[in-house]
PDB file of N, CA and C in Angstrom:
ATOM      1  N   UNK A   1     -25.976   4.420  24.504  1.00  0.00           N
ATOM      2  CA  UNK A   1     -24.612   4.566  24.945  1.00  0.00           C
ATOM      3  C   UNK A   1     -23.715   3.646  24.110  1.00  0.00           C
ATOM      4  N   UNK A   2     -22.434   4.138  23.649  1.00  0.00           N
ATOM      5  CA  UNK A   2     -21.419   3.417  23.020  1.00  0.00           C
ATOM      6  C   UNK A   2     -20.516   2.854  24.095  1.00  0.00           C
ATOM      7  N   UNK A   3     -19.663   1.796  24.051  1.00  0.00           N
ATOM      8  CA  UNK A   3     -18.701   1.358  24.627  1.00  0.00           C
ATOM      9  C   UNK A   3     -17.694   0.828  23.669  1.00  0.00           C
ATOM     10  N   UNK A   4     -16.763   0.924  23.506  1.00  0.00           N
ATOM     11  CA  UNK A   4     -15.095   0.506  22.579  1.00  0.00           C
ATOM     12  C   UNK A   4     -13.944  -0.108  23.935  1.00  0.00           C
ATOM     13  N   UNK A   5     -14.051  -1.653  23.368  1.00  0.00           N
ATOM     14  CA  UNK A   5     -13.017  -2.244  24.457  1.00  0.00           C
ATOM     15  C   UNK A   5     -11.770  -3.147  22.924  1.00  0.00           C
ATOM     16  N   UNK A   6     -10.438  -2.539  23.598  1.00  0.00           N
ATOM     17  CA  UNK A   6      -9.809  -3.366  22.998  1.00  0.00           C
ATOM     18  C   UNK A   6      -9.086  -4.110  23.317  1.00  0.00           C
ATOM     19  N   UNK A   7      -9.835  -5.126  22.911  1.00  0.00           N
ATOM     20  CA  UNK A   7      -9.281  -6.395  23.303  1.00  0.00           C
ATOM     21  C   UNK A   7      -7.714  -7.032  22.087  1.00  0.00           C
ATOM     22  N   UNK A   8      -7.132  -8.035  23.084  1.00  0.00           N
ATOM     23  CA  UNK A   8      -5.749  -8.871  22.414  1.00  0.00           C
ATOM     24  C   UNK A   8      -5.898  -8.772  20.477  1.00  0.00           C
ATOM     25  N   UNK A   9      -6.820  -9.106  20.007  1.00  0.00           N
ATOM     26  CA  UNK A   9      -6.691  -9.628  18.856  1.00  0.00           C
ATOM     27  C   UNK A   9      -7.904  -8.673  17.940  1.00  0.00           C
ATOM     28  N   UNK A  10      -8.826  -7.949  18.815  1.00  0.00           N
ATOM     29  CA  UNK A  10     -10.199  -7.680  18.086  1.00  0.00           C
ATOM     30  C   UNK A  10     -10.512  -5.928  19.090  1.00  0.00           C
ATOM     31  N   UNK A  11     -11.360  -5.628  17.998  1.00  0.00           N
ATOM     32  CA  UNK A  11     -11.947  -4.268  18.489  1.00  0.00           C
ATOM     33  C   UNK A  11     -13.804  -4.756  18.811  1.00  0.00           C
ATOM     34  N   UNK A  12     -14.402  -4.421  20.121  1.00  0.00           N
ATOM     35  CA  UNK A  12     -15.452  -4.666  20.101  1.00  0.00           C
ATOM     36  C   UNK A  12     -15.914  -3.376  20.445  1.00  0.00           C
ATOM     37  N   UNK A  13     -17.279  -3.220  19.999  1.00  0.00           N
ATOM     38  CA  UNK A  13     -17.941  -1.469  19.745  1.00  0.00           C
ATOM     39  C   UNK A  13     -19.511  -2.636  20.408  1.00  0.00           C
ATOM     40  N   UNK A  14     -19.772  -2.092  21.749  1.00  0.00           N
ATOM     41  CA  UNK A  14     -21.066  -2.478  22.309  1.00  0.00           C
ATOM     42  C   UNK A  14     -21.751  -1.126  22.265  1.00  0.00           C
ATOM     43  N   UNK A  15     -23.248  -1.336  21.688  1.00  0.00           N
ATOM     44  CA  UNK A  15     -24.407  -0.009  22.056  1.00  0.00           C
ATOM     45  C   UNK A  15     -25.926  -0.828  23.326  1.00  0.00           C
ATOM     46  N   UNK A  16     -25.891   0.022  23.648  1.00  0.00           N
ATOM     47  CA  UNK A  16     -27.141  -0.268  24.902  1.00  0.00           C
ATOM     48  C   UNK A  16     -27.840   1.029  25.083  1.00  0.00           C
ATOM     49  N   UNK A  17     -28.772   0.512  25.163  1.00  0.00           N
ATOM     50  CA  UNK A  17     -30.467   0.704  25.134  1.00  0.00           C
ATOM     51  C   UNK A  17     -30.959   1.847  24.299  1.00  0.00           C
ATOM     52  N   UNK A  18     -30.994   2.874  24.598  1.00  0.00           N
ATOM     53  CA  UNK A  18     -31.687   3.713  23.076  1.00  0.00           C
ATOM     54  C   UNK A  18     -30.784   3.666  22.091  1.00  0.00           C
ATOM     55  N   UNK A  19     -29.518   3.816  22.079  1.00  0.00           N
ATOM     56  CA  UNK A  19     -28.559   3.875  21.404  1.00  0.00           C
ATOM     57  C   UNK A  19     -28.668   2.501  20.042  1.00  0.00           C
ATOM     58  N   UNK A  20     -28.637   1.578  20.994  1.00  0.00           N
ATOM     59  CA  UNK A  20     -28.820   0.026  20.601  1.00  0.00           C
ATOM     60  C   UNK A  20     -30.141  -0.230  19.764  1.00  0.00           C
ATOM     61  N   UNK A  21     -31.358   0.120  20.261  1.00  0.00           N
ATOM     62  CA  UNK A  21     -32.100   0.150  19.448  1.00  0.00           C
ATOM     63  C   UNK A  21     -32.353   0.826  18.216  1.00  0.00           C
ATOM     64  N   UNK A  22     -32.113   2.059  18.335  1.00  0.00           N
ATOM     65  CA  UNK A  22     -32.075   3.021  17.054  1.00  0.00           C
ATOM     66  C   UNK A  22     -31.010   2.523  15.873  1.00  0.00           C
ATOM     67  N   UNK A  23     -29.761   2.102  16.389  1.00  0.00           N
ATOM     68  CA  UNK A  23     -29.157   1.314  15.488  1.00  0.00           C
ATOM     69  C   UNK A  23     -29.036  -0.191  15.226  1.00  0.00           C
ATOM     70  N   UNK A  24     -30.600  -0.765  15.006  1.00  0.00           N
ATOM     71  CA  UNK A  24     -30.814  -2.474  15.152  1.00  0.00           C
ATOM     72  C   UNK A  24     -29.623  -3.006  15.652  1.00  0.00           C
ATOM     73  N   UNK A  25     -28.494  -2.635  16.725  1.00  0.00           N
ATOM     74  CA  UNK A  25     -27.431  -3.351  16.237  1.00  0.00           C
ATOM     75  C   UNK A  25     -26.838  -3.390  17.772  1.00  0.00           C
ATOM     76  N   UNK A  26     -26.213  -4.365  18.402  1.00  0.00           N
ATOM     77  CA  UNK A  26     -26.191  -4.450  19.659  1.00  0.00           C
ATOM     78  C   UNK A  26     -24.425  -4.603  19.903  1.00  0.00           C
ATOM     79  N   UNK A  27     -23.894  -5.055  19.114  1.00  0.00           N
ATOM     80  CA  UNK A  27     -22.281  -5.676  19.575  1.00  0.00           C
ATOM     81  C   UNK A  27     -21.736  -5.609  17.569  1.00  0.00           C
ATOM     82  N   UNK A  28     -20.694  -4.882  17.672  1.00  0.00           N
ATOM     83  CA  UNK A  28     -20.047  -5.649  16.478  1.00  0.00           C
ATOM     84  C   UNK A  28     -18.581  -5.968  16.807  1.00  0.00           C
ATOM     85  N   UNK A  29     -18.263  -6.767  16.275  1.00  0.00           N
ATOM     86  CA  UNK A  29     -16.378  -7.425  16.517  1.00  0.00           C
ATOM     87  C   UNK A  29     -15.583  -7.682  15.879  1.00  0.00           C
ATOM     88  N   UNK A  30     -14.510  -6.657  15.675  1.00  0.00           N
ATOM     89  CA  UNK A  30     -14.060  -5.990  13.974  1.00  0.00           C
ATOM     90  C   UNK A  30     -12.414  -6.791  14.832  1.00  0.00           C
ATOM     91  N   UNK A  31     -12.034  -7.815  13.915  1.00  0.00           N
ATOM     92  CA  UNK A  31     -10.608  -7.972  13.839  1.00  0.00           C
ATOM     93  C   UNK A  31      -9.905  -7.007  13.690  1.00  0.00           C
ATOM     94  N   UNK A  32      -8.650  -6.852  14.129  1.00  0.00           N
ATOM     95  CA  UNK A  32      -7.594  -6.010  13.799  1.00  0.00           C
ATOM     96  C   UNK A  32      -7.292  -6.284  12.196  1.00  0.00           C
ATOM     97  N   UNK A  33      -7.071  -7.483  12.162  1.00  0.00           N
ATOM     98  CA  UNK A  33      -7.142  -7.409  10.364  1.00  0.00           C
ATOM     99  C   UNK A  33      -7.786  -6.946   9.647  1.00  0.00           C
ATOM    100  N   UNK A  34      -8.906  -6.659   9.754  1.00  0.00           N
ATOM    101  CA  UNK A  34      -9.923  -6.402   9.020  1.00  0.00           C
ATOM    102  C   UNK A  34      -9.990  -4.841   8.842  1.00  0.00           C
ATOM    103  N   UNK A  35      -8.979  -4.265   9.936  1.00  0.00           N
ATOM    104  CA  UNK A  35      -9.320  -2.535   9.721  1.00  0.00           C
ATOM    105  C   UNK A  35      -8.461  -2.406   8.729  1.00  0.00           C
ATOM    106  N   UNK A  36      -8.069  -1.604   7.775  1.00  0.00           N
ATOM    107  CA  UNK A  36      -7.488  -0.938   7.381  1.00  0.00           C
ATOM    108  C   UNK A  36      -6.592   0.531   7.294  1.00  0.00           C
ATOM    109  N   UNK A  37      -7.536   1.487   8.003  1.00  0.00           N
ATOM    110  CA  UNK A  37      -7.252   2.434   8.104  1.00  0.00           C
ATOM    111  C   UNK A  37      -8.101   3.469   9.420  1.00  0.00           C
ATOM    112  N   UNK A  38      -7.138   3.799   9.862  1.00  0.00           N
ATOM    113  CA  UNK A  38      -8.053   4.789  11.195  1.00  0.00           C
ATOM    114  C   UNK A  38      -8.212   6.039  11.343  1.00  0.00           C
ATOM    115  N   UNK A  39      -9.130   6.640  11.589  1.00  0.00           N
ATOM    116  CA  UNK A  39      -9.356   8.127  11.407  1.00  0.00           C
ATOM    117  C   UNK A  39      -9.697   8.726  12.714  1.00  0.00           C
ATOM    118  N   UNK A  40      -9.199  10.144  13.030  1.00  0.00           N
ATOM    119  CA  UNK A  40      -9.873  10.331  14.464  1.00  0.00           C
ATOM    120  C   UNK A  40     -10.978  11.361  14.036  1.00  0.00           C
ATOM    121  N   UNK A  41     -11.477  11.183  12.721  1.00  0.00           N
ATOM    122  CA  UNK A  41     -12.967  12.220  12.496  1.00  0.00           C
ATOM    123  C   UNK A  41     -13.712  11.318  11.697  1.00  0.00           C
ATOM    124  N   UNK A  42     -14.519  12.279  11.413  1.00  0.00           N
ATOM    125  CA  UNK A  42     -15.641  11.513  10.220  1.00  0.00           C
ATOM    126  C   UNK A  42     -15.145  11.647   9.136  1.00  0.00           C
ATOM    127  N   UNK A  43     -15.180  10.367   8.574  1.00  0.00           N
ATOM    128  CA  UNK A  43     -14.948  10.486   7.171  1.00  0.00           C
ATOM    129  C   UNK A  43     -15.718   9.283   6.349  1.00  0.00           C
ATOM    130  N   UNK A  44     -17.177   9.552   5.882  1.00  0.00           N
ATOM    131  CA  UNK A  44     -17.750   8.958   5.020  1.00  0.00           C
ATOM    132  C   UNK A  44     -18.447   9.841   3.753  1.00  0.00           C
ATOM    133  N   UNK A  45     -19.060   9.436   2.989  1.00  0.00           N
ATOM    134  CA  UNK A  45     -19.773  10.137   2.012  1.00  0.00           C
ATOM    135  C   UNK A  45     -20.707  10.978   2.153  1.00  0.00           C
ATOM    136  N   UNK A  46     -20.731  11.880   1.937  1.00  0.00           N
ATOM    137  CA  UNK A  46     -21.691  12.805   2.088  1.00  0.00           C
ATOM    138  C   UNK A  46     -23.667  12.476   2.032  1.00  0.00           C
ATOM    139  N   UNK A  47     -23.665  11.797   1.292  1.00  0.00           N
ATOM    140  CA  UNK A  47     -24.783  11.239   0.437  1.00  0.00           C
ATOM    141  C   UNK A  47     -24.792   9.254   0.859  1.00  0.00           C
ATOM    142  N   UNK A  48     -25.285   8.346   1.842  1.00  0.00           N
ATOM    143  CA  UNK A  48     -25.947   8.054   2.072  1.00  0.00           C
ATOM    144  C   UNK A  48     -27.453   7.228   1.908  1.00  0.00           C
ATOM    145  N   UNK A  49     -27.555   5.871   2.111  1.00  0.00           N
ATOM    146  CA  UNK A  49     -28.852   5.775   2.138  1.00  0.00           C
ATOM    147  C   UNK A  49     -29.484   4.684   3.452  1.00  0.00           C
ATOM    148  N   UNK A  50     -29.850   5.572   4.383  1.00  0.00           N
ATOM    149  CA  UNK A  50     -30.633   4.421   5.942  1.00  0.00           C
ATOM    150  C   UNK A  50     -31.024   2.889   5.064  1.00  0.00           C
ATOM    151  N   UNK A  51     -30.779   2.001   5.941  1.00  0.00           N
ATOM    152  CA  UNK A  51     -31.124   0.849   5.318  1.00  0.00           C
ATOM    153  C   UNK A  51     -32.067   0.242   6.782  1.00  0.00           C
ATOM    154  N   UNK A  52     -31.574   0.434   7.537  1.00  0.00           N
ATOM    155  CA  UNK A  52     -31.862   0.284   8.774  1.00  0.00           C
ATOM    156  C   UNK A  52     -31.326   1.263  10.106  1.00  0.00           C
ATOM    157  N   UNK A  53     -32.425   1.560  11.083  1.00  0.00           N
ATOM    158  CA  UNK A  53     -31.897   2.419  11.946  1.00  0.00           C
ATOM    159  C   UNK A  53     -32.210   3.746  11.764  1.00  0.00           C
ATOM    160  N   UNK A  54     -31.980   4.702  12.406  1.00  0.00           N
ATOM    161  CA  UNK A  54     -32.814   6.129  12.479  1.00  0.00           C
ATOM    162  C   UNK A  54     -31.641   7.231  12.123  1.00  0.00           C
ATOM    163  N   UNK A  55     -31.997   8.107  11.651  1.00  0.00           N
ATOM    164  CA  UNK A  55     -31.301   9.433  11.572  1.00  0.00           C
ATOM    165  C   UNK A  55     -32.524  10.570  11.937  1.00  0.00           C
ATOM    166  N   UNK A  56     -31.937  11.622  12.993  1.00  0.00           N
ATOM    167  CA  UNK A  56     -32.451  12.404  13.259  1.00  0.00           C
ATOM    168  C   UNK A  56     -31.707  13.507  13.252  1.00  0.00           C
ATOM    169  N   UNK A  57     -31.797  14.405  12.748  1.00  0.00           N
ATOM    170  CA  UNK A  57     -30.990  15.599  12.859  1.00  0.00           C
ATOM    171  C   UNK A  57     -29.832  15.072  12.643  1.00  0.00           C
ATOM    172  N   UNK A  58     -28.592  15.573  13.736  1.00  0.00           N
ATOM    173  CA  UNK A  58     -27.064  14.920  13.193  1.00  0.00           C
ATOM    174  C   UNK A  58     -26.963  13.471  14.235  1.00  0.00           C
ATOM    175  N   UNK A  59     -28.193  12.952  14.476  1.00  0.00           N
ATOM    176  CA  UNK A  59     -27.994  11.823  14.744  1.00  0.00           C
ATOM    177  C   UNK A  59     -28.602  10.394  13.644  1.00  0.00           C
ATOM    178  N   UNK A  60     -27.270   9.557  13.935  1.00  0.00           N
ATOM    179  CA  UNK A  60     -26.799   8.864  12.829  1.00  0.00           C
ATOM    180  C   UNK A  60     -26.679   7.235  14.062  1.00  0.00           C
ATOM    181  N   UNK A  61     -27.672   6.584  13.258  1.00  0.00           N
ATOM    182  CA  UNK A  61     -27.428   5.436  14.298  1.00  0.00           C
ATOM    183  C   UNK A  61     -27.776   4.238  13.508  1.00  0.00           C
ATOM    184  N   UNK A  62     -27.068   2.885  12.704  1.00  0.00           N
ATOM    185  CA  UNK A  62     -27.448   2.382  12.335  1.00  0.00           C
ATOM    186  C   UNK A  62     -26.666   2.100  10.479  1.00  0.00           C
ATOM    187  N   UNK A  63     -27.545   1.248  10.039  1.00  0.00           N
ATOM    188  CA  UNK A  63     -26.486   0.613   8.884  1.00  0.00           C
ATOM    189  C   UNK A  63     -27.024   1.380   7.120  1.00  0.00           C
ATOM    190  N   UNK A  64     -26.320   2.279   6.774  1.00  0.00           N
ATOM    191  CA  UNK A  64     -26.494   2.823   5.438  1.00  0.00           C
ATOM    192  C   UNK A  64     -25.433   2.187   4.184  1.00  0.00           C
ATOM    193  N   UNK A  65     -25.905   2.461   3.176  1.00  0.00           N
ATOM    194  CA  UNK A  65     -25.402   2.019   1.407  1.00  0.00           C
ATOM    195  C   UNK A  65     -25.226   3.342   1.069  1.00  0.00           C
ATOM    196  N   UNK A  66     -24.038   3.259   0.613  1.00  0.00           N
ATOM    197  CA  UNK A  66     -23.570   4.088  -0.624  1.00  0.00           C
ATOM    198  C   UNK A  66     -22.662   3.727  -2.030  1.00  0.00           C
ATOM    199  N   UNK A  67     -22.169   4.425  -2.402  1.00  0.00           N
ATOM    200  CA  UNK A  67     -21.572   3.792  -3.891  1.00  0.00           C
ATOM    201  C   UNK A  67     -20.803   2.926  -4.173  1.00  0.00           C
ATOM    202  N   UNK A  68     -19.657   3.147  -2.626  1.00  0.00           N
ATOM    203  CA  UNK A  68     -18.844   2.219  -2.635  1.00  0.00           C
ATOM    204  C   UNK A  68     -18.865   0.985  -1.291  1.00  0.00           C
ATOM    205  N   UNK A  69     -20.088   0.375  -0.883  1.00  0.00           N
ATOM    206  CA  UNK A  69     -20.292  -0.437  -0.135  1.00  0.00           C
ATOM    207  C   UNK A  69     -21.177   0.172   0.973  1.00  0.00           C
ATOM    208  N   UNK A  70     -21.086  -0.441   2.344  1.00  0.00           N
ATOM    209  CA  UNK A  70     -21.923  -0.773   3.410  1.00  0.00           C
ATOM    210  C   UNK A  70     -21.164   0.141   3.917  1.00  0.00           C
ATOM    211  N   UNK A  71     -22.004   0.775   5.530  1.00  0.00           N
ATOM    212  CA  UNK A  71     -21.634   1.852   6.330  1.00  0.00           C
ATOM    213  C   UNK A  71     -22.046   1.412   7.288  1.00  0.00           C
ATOM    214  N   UNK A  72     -21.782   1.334   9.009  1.00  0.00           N
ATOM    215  CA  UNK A  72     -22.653   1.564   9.919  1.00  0.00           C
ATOM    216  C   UNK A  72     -21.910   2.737  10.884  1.00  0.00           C
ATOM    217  N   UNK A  73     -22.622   3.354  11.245  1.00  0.00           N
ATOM    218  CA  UNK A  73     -22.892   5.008  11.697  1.00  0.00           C
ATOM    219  C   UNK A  73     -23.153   4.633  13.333  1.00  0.00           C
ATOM    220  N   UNK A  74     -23.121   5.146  13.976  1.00  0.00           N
ATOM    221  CA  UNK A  74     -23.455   5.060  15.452  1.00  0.00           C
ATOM    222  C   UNK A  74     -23.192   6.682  16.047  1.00  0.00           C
ATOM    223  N   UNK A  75     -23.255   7.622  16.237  1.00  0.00           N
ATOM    224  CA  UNK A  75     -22.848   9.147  16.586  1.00  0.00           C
ATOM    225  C   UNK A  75     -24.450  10.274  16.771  1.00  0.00           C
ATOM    226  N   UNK A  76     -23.931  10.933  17.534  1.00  0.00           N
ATOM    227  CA  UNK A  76     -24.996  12.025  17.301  1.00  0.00           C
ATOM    228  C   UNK A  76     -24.368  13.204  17.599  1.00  0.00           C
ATOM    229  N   UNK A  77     -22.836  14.055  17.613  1.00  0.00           N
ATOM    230  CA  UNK A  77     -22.003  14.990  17.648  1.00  0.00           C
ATOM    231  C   UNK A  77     -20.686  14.321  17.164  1.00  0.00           C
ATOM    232  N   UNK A  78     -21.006  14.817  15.351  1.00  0.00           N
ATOM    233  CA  UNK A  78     -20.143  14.421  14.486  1.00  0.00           C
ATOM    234  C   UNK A  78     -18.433  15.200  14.920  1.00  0.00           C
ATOM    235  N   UNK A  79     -18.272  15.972  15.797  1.00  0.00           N
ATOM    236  CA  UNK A  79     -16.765  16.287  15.747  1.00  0.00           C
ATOM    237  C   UNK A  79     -16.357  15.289  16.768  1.00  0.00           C
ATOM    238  N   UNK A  80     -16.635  14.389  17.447  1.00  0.00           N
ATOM    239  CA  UNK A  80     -15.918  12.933  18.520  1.00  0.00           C
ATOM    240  C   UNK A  80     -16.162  11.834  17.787  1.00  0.00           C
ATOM    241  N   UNK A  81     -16.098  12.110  16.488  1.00  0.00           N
ATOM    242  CA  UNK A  81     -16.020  10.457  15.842  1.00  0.00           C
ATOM    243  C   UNK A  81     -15.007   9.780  15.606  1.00  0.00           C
ATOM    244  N   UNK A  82     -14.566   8.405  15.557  1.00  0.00           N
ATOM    245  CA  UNK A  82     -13.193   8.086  14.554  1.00  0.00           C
ATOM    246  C   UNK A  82     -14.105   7.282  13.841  1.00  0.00           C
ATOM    247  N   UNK A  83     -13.310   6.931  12.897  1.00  0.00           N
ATOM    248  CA  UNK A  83     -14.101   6.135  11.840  1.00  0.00           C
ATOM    249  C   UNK A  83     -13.077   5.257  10.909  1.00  0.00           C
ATOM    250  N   UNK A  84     -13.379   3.970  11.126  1.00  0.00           N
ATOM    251  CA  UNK A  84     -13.211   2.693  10.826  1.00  0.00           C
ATOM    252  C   UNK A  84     -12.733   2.315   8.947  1.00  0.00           C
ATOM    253  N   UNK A  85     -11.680   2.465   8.360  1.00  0.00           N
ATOM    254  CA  UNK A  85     -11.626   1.905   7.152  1.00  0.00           C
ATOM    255  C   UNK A  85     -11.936   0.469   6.893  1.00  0.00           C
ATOM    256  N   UNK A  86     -12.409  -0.354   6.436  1.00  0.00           N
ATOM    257  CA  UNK A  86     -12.405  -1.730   6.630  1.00  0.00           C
ATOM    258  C   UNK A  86     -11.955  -2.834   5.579  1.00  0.00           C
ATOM    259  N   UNK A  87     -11.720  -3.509   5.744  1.00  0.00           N
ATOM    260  CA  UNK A  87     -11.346  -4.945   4.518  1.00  0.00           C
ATOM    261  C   UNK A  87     -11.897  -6.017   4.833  1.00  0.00           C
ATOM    262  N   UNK A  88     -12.761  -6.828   3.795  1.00  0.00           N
ATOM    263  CA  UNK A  88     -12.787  -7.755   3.781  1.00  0.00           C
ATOM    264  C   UNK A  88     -13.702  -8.095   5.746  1.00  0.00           C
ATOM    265  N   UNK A  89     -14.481  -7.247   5.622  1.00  0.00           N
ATOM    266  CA  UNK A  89     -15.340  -7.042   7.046  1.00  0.00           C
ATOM    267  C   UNK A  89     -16.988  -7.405   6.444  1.00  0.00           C
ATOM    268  N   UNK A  90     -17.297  -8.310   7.166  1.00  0.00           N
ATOM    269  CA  UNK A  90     -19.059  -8.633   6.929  1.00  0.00           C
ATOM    270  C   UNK A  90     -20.070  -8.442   7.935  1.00  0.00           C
ATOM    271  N   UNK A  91     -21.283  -8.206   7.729  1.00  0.00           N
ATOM    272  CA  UNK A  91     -21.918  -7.902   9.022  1.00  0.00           C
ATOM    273  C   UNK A  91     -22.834  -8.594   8.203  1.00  0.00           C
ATOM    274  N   UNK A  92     -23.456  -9.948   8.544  1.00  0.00           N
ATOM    275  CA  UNK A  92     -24.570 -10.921   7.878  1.00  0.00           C
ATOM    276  C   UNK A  92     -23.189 -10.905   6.088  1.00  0.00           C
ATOM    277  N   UNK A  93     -24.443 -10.606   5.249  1.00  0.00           N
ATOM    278  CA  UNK A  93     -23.837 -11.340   4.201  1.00  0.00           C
ATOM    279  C   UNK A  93     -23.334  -9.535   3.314  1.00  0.00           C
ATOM    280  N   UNK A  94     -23.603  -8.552   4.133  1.00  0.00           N
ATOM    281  CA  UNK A  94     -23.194  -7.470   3.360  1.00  0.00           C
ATOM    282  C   UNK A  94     -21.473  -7.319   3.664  1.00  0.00           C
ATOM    283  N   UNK A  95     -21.279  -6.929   2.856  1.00  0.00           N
ATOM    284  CA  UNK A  95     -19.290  -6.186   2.842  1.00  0.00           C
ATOM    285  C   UNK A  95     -19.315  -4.629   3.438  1.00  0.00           C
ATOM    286  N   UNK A  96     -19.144  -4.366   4.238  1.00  0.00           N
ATOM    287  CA  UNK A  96     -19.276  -3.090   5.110  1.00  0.00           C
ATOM    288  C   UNK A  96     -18.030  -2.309   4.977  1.00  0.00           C
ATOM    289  N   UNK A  97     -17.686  -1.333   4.360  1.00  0.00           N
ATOM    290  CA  UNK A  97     -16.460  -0.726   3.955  1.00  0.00           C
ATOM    291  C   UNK A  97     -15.921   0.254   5.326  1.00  0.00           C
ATOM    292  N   UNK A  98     -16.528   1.211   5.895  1.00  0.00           N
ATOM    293  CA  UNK A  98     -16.700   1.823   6.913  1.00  0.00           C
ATOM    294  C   UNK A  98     -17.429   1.838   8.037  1.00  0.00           C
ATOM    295  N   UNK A  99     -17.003   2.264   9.388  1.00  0.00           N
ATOM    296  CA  UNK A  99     -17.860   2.061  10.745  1.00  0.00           C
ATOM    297  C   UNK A  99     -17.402   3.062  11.533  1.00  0.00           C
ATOM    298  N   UNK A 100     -18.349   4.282  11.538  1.00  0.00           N
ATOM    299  CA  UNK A 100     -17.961   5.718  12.411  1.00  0.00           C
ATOM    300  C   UNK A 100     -18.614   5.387  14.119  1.00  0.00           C
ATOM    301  N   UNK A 101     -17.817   5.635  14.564  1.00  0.00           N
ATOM    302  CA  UNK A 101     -18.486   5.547  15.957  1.00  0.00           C
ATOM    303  C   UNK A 101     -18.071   7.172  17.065  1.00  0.00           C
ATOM    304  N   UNK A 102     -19.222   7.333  17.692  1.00  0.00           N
ATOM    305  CA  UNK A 102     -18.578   8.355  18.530  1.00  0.00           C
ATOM    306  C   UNK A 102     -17.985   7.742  19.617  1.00  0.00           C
ATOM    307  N   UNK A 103     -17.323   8.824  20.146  1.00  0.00           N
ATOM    308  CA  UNK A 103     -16.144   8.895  21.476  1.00  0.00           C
ATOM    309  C   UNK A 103     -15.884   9.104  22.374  1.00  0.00           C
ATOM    310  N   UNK A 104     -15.588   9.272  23.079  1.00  0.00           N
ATOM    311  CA  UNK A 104     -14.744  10.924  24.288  1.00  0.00           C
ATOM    312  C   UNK A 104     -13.926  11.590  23.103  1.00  0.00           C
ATOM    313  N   UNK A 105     -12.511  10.982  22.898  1.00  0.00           N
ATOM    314  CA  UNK A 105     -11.565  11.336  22.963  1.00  0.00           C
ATOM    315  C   UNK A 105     -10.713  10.430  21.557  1.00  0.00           C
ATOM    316  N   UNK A 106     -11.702  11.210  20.681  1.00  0.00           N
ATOM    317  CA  UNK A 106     -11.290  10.316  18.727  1.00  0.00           C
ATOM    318  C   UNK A 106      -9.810  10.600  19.314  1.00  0.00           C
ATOM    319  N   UNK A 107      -8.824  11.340  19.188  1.00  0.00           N
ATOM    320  CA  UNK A 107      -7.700  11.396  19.382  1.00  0.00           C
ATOM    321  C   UNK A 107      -6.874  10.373  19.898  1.00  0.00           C
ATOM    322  N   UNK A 108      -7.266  10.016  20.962  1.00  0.00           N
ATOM    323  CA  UNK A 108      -6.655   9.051  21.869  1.00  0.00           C
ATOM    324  C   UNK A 108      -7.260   7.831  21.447  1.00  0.00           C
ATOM    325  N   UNK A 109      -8.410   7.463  21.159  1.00  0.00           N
ATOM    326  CA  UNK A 109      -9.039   6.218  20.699  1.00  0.00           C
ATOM    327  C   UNK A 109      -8.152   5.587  19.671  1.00  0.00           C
ATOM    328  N   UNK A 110      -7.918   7.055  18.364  1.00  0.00           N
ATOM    329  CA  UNK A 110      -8.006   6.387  17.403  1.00  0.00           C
ATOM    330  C   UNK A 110      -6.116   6.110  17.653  1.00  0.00           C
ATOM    331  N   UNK A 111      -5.496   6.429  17.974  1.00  0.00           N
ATOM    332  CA  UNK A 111      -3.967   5.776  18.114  1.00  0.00           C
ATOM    333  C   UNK A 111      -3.655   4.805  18.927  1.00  0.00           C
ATOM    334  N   UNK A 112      -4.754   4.270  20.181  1.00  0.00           N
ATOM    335  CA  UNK A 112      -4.453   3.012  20.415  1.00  0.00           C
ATOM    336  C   UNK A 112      -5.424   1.987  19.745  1.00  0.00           C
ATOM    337  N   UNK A 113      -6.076   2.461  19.201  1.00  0.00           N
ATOM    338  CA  UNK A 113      -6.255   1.348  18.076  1.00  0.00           C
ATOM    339  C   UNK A 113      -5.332   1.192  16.910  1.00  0.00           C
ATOM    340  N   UNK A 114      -4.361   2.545  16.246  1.00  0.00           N
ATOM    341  CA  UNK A 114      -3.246   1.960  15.749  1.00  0.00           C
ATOM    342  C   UNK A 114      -2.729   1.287  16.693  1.00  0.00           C
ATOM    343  N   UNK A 115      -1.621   1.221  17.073  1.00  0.00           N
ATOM    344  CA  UNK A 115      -0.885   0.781  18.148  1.00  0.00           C
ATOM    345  C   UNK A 115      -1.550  -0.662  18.138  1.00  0.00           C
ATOM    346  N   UNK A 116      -2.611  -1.221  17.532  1.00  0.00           N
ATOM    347  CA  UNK A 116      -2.813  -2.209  17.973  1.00  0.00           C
ATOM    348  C   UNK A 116      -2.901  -2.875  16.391  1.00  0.00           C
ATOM    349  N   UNK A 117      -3.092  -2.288  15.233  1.00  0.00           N
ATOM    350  CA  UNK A 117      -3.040  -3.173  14.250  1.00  0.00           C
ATOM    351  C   UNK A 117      -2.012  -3.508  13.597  1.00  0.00           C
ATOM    352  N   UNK A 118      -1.984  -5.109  12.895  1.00  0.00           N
ATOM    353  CA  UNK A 118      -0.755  -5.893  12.447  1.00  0.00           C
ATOM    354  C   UNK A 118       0.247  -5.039  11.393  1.00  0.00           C
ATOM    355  N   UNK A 119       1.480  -5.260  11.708  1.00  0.00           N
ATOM    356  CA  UNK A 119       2.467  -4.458  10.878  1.00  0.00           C
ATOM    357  C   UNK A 119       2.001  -5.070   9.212  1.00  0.00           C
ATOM    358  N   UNK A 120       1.938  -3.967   8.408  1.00  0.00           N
ATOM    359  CA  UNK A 120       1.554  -4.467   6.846  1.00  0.00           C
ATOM    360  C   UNK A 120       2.505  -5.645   6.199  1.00  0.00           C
TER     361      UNK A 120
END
């Protein structure tokens, strides 16, 4: 299971129990600064490489490399995704460019998370 709480200053994305395991990854806590850009679909590279974490069919859970940096994926019905542009975002010592997560309601997610990042 995914959870997205936004909090004053930060976006936190919690996964629990199968969810959590399949994507080694339990809590991440993405500053508002740090996003760049918000999407209410998927939008990463086609091509991909698991570094950690499982893909099964169109389920996508966990942290992949591609050409232009780090990915982490969390979804398994790619049309409720939004997905995360990022800057200057680390998870350990990698630079993570993107972070798709599924939803209810990408639509509504993804505009109060605008609504919440710093004027440029």
């Amino acid at each position: 299971m995914r959870h997205i709480e936004l909090q004053d200053h930060q976006l936190v994305i919690t996964l629990t129990g199968l969810t959590m395991l399949e994507a080694l990854q339990g809590r991440l806590v993405i500053p508002y600064g740090a996003i760049a850009r918000v999407h209410s679909r998927l939008r990463v590279p086609p091509r991909l490489l698991r570094v950690g974490g499982a893909t099964i069919g169109t389920i996508h859970e966990g942290h992949y490399v591609g050409d232009k940096g780090w990915y982490f994926l969390s979804y398994e019905n790619p049309e409720h995704v939004i997905t995360l542009d990022l800057k200057n975002f680390y998870i350990g010592r990698h630079l993570y460019v993107s972070i798709a997560v599924e939803v209810t309601d990408p639509n509504t997610v993804a505009e109060a998370i605008i609504n919440r990042l710093p004027s440029p």
